[in-house]
C-alpha atoms as a PDB file:
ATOM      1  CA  UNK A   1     -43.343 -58.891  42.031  1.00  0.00           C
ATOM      2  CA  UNK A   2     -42.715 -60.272  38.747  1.00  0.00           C
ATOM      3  CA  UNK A   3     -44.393 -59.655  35.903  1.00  0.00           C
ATOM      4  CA  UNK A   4     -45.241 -63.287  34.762  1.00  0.00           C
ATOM      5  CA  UNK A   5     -46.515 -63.405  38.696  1.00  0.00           C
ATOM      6  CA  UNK A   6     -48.761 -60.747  38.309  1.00  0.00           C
ATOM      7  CA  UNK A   7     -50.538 -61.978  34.771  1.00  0.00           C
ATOM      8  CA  UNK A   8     -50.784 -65.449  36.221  1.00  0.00           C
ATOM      9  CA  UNK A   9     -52.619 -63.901  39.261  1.00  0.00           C
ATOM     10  CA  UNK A  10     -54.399 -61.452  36.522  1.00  0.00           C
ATOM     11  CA  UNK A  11     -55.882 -64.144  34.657  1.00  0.00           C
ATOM     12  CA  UNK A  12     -56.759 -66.824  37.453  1.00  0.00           C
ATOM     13  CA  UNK A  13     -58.901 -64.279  38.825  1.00  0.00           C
ATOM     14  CA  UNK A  14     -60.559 -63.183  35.368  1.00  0.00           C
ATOM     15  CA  UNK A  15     -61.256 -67.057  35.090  1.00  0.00           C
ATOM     16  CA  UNK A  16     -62.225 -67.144  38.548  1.00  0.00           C
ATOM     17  CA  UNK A  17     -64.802 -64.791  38.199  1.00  0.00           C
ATOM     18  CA  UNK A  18     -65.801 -65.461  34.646  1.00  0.00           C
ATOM     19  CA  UNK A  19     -65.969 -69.069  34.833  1.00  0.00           C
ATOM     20  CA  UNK A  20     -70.309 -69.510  34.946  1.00  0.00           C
ATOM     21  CA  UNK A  21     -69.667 -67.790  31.722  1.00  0.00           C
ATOM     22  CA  UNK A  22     -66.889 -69.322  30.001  1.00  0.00           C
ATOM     23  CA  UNK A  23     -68.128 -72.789  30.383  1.00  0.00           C
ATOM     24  CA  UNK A  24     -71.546 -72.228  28.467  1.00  0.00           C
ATOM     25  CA  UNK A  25     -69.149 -70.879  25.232  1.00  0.00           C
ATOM     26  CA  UNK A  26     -68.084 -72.546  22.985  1.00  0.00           C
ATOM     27  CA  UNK A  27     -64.059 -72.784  22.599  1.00  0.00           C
ATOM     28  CA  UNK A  28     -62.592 -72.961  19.480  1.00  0.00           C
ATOM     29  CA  UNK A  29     -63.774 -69.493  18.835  1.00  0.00           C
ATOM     30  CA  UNK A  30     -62.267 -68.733  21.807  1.00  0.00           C
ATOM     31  CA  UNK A  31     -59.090 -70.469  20.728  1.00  0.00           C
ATOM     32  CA  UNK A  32     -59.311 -69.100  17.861  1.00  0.00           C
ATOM     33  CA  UNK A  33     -59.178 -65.160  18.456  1.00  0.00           C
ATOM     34  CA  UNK A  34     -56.466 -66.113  21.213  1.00  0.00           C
ATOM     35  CA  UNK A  35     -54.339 -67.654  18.424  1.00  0.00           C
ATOM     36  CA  UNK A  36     -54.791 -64.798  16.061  1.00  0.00           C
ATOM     37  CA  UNK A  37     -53.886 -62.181  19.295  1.00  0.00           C
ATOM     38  CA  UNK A  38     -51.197 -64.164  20.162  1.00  0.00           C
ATOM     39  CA  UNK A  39     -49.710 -63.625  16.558  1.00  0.00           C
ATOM     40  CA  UNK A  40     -50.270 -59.930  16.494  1.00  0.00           C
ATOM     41  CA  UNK A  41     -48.846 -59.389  19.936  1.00  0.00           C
ATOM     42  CA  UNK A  42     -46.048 -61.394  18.421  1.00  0.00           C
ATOM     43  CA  UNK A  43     -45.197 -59.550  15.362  1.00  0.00           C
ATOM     44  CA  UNK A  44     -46.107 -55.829  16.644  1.00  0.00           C
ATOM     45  CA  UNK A  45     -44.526 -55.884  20.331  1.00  0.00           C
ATOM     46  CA  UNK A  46     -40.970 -56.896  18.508  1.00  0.00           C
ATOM     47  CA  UNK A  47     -41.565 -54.317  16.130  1.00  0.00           C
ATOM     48  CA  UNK A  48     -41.901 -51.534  18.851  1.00  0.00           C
ATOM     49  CA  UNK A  49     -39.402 -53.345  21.096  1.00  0.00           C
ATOM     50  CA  UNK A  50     -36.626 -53.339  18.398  1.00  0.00           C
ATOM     51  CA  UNK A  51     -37.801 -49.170  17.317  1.00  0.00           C
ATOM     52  CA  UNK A  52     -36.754 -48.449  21.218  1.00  0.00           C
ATOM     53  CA  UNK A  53     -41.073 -47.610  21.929  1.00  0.00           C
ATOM     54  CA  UNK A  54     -40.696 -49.127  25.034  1.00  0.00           C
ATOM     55  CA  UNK A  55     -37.906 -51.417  27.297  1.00  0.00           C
ATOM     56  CA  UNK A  56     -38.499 -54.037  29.526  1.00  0.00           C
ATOM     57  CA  UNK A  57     -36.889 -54.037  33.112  1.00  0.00           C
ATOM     58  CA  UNK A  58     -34.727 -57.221  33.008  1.00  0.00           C
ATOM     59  CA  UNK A  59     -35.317 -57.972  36.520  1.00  0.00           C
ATOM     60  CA  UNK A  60     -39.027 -57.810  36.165  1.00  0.00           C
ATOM     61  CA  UNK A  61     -39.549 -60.322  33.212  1.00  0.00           C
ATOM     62  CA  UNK A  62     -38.625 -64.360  33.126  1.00  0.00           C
ATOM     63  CA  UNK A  63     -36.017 -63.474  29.646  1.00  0.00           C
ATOM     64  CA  UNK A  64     -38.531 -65.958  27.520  1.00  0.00           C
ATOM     65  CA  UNK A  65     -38.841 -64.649  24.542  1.00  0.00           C
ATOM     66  CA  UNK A  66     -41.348 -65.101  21.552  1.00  0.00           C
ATOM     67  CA  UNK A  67     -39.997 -63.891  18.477  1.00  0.00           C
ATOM     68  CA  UNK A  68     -38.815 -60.679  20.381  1.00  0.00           C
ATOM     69  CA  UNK A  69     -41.896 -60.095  22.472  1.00  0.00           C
ATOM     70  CA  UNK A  70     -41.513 -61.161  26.137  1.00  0.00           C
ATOM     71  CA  UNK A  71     -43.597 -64.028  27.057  1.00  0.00           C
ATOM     72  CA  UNK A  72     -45.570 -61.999  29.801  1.00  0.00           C
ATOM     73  CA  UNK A  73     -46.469 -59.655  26.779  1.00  0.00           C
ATOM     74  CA  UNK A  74     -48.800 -62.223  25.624  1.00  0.00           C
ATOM     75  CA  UNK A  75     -51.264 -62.404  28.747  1.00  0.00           C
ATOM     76  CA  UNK A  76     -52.675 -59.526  27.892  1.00  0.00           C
ATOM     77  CA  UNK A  77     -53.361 -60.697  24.574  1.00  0.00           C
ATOM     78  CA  UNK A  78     -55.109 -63.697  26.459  1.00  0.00           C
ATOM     79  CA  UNK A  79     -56.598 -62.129  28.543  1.00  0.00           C
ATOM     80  CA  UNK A  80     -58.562 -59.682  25.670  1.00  0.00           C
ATOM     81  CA  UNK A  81     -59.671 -62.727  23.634  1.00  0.00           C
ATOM     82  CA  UNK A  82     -61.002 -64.528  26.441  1.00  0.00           C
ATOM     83  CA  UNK A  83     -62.480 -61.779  28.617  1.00  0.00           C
ATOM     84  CA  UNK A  84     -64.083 -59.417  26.214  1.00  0.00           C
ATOM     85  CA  UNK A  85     -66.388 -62.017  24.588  1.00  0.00           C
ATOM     86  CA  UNK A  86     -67.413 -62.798  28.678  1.00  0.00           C
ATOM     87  CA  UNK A  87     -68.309 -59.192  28.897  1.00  0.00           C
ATOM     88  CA  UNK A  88     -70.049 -58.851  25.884  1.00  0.00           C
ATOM     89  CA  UNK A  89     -72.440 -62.086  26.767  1.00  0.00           C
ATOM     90  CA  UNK A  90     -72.415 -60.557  30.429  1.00  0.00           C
ATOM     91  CA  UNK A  91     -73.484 -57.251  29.299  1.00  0.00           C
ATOM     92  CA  UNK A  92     -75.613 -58.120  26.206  1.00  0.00           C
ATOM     93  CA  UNK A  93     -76.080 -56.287  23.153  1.00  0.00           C
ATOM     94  CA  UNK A  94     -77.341 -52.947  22.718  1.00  0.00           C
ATOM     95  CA  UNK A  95     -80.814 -52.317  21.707  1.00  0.00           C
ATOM     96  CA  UNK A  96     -79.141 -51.294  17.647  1.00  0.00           C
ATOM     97  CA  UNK A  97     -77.657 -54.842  17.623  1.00  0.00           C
ATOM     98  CA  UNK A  98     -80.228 -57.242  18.648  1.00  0.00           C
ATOM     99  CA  UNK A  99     -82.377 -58.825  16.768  1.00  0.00           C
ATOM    100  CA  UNK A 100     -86.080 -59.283  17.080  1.00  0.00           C
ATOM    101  CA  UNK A 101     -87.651 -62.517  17.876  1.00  0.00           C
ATOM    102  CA  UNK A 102     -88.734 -63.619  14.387  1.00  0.00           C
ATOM    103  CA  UNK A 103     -85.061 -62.926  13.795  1.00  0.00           C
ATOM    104  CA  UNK A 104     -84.899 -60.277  11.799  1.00  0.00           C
ATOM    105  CA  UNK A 105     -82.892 -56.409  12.903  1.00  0.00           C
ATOM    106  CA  UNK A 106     -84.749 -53.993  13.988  1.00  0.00           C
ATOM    107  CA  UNK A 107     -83.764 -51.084  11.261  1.00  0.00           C
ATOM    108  CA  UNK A 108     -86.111 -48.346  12.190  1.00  0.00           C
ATOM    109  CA  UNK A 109     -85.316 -47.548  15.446  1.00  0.00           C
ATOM    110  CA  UNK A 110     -81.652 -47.703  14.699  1.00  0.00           C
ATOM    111  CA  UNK A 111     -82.347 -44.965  12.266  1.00  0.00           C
ATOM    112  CA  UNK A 112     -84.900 -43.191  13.370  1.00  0.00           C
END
């Protein structure tokens, strides 16, 4: 199996799953982190591609190239900007980071 095989199937299930979620949030945040992931996957995979930190198996990647990052290389870039938001929502904040009805942060018990 192919590595662009296995992210597509990767993040089809991660939508899958996460999909009551994802619909109640808003995108262009969304968008937004992906964008800025995208970039930094970008810039710092051909950075440790081209200082030898790792090597691609030819026969496992399409040859698609971004810069000098591998197009698979970016799913998992995806798949963090999309997904963890989901799990944060899905798991909620801890008891430090939420606020109290009136709106205002709790600040005793997180140091006390």
């Amino acid at each position: 199996m192919t590595n662009i095989v296995l992210n597509v199937l990767v993040l089809v299930a991660l939508t899958v799953v996460s999909w009551p979620v994802l619909r109640r949030m808003r995108g262009w945040p969304l968008l937004w982190a992906t964008v800025h992931l995208c970039v930094l996957t970008a810039v710092f995979d051909t950075i440790m591609i081209d200082v030898g930190l790792y090597v691609f198996d030819p026969a496992k990647i399409l040859g698609v190239h971004v810069w000098g990052a591998p197009l698979e290389d970016f799913a998992y870039a995806i798949a963090a900007a999309v997904f963890v938001p989901v799990l944060w929502r899905v798991l909620g904040r801890s008891p430090r980071t939420a606020s109290r009805p009136d709106g205002t942060h709790d600040t005793e018990s997180a140091h006390g």
